[in-house]
PDB file of N, CA and C in Angstrom:
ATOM      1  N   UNK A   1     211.621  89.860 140.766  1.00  0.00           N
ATOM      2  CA  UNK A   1     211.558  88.793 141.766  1.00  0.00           C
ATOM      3  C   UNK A   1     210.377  89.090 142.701  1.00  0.00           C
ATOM      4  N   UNK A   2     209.569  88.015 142.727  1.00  0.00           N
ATOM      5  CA  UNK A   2     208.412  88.507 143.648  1.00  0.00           C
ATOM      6  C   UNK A   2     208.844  88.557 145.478  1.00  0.00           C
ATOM      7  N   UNK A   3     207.885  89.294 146.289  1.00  0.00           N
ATOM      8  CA  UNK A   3     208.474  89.509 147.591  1.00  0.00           C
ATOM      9  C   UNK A   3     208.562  88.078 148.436  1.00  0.00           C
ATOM     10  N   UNK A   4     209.083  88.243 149.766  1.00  0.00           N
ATOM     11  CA  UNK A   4     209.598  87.010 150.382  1.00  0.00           C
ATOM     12  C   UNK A   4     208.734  86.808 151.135  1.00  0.00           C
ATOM     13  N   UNK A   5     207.553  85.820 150.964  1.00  0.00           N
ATOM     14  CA  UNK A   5     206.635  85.436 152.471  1.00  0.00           C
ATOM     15  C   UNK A   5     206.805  84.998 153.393  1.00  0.00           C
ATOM     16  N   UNK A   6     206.469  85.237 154.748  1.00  0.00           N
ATOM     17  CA  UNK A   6     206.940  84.320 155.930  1.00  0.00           C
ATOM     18  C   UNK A   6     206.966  82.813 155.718  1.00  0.00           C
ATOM     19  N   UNK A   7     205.821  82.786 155.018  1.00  0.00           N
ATOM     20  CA  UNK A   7     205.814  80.834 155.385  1.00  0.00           C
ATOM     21  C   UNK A   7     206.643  80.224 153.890  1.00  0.00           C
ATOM     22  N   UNK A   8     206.844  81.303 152.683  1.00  0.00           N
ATOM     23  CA  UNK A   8     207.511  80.522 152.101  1.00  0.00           C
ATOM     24  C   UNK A   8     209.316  80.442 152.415  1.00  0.00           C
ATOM     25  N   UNK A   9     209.897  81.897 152.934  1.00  0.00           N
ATOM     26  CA  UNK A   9     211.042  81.947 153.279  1.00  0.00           C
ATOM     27  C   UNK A   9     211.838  81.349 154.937  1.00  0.00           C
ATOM     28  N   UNK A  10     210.603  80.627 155.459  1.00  0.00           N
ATOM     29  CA  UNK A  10     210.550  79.491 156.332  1.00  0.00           C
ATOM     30  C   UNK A  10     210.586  78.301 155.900  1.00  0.00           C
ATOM     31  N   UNK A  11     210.428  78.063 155.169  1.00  0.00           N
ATOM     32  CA  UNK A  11     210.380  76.587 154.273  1.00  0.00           C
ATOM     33  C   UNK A  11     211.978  76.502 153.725  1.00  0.00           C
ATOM     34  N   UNK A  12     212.484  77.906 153.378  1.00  0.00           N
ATOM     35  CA  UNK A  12     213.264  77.865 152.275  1.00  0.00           C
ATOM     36  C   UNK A  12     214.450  77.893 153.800  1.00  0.00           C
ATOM     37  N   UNK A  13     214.491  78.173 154.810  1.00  0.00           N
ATOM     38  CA  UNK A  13     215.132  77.871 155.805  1.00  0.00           C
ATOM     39  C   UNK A  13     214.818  76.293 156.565  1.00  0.00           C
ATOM     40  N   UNK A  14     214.366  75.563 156.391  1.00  0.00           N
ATOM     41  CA  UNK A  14     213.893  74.836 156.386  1.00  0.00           C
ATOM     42  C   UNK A  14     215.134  73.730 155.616  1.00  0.00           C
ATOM     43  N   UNK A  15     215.091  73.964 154.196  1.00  0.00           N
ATOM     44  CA  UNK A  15     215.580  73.721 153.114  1.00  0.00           C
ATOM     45  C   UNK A  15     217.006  73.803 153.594  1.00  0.00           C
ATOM     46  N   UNK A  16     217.612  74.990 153.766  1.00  0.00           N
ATOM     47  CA  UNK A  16     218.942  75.445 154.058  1.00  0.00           C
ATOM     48  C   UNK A  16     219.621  74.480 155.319  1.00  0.00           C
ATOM     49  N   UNK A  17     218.820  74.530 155.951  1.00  0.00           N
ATOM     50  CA  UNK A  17     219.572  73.712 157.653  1.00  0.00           C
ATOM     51  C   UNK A  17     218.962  71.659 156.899  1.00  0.00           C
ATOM     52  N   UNK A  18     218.672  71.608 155.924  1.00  0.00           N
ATOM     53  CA  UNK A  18     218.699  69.824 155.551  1.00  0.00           C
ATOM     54  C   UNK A  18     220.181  70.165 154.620  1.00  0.00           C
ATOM     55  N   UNK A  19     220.228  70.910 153.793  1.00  0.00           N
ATOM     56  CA  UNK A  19     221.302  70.961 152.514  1.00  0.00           C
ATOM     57  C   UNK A  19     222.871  71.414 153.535  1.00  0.00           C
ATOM     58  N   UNK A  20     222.852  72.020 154.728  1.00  0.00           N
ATOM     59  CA  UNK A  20     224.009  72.492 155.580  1.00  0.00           C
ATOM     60  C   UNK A  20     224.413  71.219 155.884  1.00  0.00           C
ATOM     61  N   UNK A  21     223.217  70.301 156.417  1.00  0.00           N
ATOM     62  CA  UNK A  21     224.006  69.208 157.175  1.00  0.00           C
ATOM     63  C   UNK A  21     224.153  67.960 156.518  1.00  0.00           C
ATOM     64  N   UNK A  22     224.115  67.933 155.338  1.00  0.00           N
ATOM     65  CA  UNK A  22     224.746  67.016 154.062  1.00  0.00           C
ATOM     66  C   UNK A  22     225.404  67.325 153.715  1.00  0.00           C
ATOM     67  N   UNK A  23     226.337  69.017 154.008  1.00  0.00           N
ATOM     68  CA  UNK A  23     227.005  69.066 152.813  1.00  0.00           C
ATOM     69  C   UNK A  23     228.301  70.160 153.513  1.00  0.00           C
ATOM     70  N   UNK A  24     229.475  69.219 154.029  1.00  0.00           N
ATOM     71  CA  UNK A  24     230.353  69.835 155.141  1.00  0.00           C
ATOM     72  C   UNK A  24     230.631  71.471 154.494  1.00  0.00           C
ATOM     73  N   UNK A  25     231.192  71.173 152.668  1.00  0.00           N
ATOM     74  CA  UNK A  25     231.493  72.491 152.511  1.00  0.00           C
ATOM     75  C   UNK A  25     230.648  73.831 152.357  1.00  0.00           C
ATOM     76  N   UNK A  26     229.318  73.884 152.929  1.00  0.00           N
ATOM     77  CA  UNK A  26     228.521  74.782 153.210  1.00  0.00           C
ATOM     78  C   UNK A  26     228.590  74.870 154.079  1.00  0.00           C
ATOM     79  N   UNK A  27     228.470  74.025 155.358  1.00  0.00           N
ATOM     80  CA  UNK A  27     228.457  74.277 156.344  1.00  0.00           C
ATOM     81  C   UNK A  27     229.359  74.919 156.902  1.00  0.00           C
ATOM     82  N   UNK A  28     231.082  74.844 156.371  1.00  0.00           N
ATOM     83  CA  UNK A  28     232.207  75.322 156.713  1.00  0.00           C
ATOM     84  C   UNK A  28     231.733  77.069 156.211  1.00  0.00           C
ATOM     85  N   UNK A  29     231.270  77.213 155.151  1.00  0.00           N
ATOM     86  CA  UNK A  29     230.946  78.553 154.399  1.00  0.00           C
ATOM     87  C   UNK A  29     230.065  79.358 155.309  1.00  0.00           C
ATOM     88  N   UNK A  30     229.077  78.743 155.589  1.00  0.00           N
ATOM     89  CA  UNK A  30     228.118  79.596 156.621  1.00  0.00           C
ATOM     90  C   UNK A  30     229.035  79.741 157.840  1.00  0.00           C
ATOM     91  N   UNK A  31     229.591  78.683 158.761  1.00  0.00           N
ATOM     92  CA  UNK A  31     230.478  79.354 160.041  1.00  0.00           C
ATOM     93  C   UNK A  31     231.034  79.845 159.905  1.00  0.00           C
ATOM     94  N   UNK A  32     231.530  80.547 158.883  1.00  0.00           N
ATOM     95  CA  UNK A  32     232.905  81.673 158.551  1.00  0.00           C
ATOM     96  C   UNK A  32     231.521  83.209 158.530  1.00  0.00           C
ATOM     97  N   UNK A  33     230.753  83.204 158.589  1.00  0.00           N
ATOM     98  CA  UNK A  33     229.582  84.606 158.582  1.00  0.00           C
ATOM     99  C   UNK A  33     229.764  85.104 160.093  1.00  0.00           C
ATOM    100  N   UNK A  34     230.343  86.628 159.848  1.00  0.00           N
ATOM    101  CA  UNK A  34     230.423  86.866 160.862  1.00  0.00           C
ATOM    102  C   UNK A  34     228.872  87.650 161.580  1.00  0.00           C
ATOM    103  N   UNK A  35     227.496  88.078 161.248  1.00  0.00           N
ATOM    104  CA  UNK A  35     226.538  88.268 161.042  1.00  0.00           C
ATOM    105  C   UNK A  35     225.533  87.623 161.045  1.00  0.00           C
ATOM    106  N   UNK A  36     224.122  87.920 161.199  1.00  0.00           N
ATOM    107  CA  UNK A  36     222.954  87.130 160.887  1.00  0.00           C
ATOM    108  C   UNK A  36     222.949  88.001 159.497  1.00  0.00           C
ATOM    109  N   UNK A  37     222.923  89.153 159.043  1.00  0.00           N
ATOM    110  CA  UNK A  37     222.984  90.100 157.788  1.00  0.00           C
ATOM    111  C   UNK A  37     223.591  89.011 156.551  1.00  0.00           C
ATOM    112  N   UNK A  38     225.006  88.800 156.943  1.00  0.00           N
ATOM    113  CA  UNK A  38     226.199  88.285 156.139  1.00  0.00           C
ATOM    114  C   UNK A  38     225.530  86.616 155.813  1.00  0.00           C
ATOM    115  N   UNK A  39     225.084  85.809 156.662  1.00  0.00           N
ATOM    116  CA  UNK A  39     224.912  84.954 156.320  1.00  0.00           C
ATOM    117  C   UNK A  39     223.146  84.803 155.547  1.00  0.00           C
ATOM    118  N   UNK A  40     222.433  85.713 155.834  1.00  0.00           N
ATOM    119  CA  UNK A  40     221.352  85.725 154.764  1.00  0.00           C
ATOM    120  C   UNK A  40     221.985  85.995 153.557  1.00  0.00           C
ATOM    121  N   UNK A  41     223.075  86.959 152.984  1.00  0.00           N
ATOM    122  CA  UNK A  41     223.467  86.881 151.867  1.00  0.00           C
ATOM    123  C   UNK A  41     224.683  86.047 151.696  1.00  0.00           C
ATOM    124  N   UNK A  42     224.814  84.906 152.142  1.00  0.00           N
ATOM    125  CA  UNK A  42     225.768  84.091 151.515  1.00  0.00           C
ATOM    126  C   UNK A  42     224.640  83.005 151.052  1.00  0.00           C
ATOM    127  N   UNK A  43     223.153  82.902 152.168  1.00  0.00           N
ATOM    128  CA  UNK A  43     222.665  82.033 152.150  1.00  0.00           C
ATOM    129  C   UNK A  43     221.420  82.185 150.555  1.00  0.00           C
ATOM    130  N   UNK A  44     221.426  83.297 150.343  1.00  0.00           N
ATOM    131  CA  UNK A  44     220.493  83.776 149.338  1.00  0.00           C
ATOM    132  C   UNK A  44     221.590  83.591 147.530  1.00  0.00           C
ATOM    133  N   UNK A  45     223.070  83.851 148.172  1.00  0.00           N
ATOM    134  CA  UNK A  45     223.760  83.509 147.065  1.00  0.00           C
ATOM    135  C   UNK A  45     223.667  81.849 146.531  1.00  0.00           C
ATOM    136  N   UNK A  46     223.259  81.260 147.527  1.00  0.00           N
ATOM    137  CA  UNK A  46     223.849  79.624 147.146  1.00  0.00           C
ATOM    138  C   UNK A  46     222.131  79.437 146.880  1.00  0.00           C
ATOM    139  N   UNK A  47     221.658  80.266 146.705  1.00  0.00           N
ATOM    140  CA  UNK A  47     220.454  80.043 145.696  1.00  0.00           C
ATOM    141  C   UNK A  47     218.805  79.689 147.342  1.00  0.00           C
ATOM    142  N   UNK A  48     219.234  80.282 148.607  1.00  0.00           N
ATOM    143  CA  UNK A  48     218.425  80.212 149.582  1.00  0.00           C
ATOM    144  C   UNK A  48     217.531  81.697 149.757  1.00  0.00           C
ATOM    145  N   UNK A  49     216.176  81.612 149.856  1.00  0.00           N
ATOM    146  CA  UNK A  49     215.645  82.709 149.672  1.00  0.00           C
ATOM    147  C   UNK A  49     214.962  82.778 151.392  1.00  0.00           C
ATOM    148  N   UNK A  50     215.840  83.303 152.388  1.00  0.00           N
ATOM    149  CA  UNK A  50     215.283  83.501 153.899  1.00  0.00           C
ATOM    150  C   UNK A  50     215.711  85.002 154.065  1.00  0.00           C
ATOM    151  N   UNK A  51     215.427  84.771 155.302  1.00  0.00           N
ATOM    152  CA  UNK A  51     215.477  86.542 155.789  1.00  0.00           C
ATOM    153  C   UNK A  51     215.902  86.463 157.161  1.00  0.00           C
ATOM    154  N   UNK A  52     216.676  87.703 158.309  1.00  0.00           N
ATOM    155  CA  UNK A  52     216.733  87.935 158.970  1.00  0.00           C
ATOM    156  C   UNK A  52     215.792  87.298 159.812  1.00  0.00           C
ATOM    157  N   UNK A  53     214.520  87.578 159.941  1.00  0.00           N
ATOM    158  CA  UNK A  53     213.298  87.378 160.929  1.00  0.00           C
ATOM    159  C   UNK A  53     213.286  85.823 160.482  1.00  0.00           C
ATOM    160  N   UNK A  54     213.644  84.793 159.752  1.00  0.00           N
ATOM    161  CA  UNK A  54     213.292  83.655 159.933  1.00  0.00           C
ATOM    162  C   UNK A  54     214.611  82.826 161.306  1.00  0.00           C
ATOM    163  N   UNK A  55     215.676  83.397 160.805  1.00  0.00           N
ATOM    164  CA  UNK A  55     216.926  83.203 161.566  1.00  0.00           C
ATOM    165  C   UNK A  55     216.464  83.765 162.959  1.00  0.00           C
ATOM    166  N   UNK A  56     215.987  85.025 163.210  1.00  0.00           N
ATOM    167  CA  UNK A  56     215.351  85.352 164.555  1.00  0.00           C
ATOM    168  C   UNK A  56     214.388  84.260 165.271  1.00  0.00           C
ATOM    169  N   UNK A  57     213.475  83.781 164.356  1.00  0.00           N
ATOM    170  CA  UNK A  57     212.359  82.937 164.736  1.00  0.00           C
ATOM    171  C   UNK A  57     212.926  81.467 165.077  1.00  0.00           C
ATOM    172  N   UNK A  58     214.215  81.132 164.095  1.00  0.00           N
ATOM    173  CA  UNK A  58     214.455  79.673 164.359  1.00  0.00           C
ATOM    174  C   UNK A  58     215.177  79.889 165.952  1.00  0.00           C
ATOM    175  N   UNK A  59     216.127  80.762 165.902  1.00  0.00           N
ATOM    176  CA  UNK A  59     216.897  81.277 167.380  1.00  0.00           C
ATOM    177  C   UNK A  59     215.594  81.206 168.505  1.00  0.00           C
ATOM    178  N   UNK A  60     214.827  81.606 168.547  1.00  0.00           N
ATOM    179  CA  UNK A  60     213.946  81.678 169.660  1.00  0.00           C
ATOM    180  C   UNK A  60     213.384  80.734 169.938  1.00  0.00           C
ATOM    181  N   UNK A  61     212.996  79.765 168.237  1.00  0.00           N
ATOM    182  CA  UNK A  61     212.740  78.482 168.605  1.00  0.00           C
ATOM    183  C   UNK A  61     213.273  77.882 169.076  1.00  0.00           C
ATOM    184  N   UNK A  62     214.229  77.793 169.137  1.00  0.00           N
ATOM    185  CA  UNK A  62     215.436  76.651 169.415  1.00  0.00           C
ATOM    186  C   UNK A  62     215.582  76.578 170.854  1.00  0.00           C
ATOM    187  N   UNK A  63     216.142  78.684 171.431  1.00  0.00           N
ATOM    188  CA  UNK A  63     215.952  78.310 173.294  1.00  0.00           C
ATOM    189  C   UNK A  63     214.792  77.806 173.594  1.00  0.00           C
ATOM    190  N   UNK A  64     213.469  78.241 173.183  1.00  0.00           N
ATOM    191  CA  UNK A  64     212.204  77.716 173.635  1.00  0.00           C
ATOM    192  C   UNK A  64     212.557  76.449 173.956  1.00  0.00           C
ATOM    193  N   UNK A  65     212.940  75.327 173.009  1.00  0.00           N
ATOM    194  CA  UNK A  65     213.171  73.815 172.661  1.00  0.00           C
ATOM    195  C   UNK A  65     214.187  73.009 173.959  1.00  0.00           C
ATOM    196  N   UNK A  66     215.464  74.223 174.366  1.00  0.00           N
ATOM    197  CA  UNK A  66     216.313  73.622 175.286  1.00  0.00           C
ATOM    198  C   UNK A  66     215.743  74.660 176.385  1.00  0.00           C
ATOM    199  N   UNK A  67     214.756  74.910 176.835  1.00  0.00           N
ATOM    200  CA  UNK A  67     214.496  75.418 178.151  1.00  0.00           C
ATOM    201  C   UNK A  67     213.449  74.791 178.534  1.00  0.00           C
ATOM    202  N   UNK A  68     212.507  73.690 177.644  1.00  0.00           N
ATOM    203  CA  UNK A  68     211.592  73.040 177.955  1.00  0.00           C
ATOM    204  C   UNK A  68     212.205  71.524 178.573  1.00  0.00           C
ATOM    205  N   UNK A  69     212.227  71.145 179.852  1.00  0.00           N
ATOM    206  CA  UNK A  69     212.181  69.584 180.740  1.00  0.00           C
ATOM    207  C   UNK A  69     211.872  68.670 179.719  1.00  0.00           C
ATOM    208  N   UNK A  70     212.966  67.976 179.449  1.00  0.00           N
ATOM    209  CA  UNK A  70     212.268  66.299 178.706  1.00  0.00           C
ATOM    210  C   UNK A  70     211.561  65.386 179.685  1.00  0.00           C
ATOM    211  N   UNK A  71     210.429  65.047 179.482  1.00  0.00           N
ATOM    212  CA  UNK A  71     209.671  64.068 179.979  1.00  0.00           C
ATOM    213  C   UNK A  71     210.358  63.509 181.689  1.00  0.00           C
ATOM    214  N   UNK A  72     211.713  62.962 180.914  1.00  0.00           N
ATOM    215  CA  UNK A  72     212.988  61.926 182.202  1.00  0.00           C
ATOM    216  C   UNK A  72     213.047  62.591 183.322  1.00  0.00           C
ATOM    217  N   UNK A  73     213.376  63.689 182.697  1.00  0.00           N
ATOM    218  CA  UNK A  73     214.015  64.952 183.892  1.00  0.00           C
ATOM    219  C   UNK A  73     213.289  65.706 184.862  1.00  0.00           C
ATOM    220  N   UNK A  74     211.940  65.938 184.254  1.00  0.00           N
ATOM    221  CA  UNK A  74     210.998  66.593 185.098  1.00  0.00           C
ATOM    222  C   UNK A  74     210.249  65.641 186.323  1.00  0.00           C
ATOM    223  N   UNK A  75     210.453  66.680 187.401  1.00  0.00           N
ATOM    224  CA  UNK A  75     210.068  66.291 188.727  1.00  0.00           C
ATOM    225  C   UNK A  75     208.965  66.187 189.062  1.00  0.00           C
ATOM    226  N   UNK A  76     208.497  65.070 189.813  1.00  0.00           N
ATOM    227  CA  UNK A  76     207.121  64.210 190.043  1.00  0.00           C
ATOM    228  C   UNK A  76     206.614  64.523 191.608  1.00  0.00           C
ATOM    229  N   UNK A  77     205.524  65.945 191.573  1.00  0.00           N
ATOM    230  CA  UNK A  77     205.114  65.934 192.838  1.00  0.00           C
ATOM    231  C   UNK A  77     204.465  64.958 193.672  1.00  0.00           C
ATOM    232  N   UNK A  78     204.012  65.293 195.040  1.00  0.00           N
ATOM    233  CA  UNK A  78     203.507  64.554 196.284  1.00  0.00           C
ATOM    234  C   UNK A  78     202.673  64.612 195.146  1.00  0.00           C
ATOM    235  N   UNK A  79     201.863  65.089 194.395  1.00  0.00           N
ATOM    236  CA  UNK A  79     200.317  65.062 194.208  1.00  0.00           C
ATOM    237  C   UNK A  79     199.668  63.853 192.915  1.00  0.00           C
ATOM    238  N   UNK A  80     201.300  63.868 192.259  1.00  0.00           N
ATOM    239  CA  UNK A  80     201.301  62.674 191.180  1.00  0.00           C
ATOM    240  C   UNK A  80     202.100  61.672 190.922  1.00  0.00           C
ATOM    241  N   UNK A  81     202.072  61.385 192.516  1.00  0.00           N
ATOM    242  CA  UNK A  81     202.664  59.935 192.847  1.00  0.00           C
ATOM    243  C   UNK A  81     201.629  59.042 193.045  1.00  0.00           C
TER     244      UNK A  81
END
């Protein structure tokens, strides 16, 4: 088996979170992982080729995503009124 590249075992996570949310009884399978470890190998069994560090990267993405102000919410100084 050749080794796992960042950008292809990002894709292949990618892949995994479209096929989770079509498909309840995976999704039920992955929330039963008690691990980020456990669920790379449930996720590599159902034929997903990711890694630890992509699950790290989507996690960081994600707070990044809810700590950034939507447009609505963010406050409009004296200076750009």
């Amino acid at each position: 088996m050749p080794p796992i590249t960042a950008g292809m075992s990002w894709s292949e996570l990618e892949r995994l979170v479209e096929a989770v949310e079509l498909d309840p009884g995976m999704r039920r399978c992955l929330r039963q992982c008690r691990s980020k470890q456990e669920l790379v190998l449930v996720a590599r069994q159902l034929g997903f080729r990711i890694t630890r560090v992509d699950l790290q990267r989507a996690w960081l993405d994600h707070r990044q995503q809810q700590r950034r102000p939507s447009p609505s919410t963010r406050r409009v100084g004296p200076e750009q009124r």
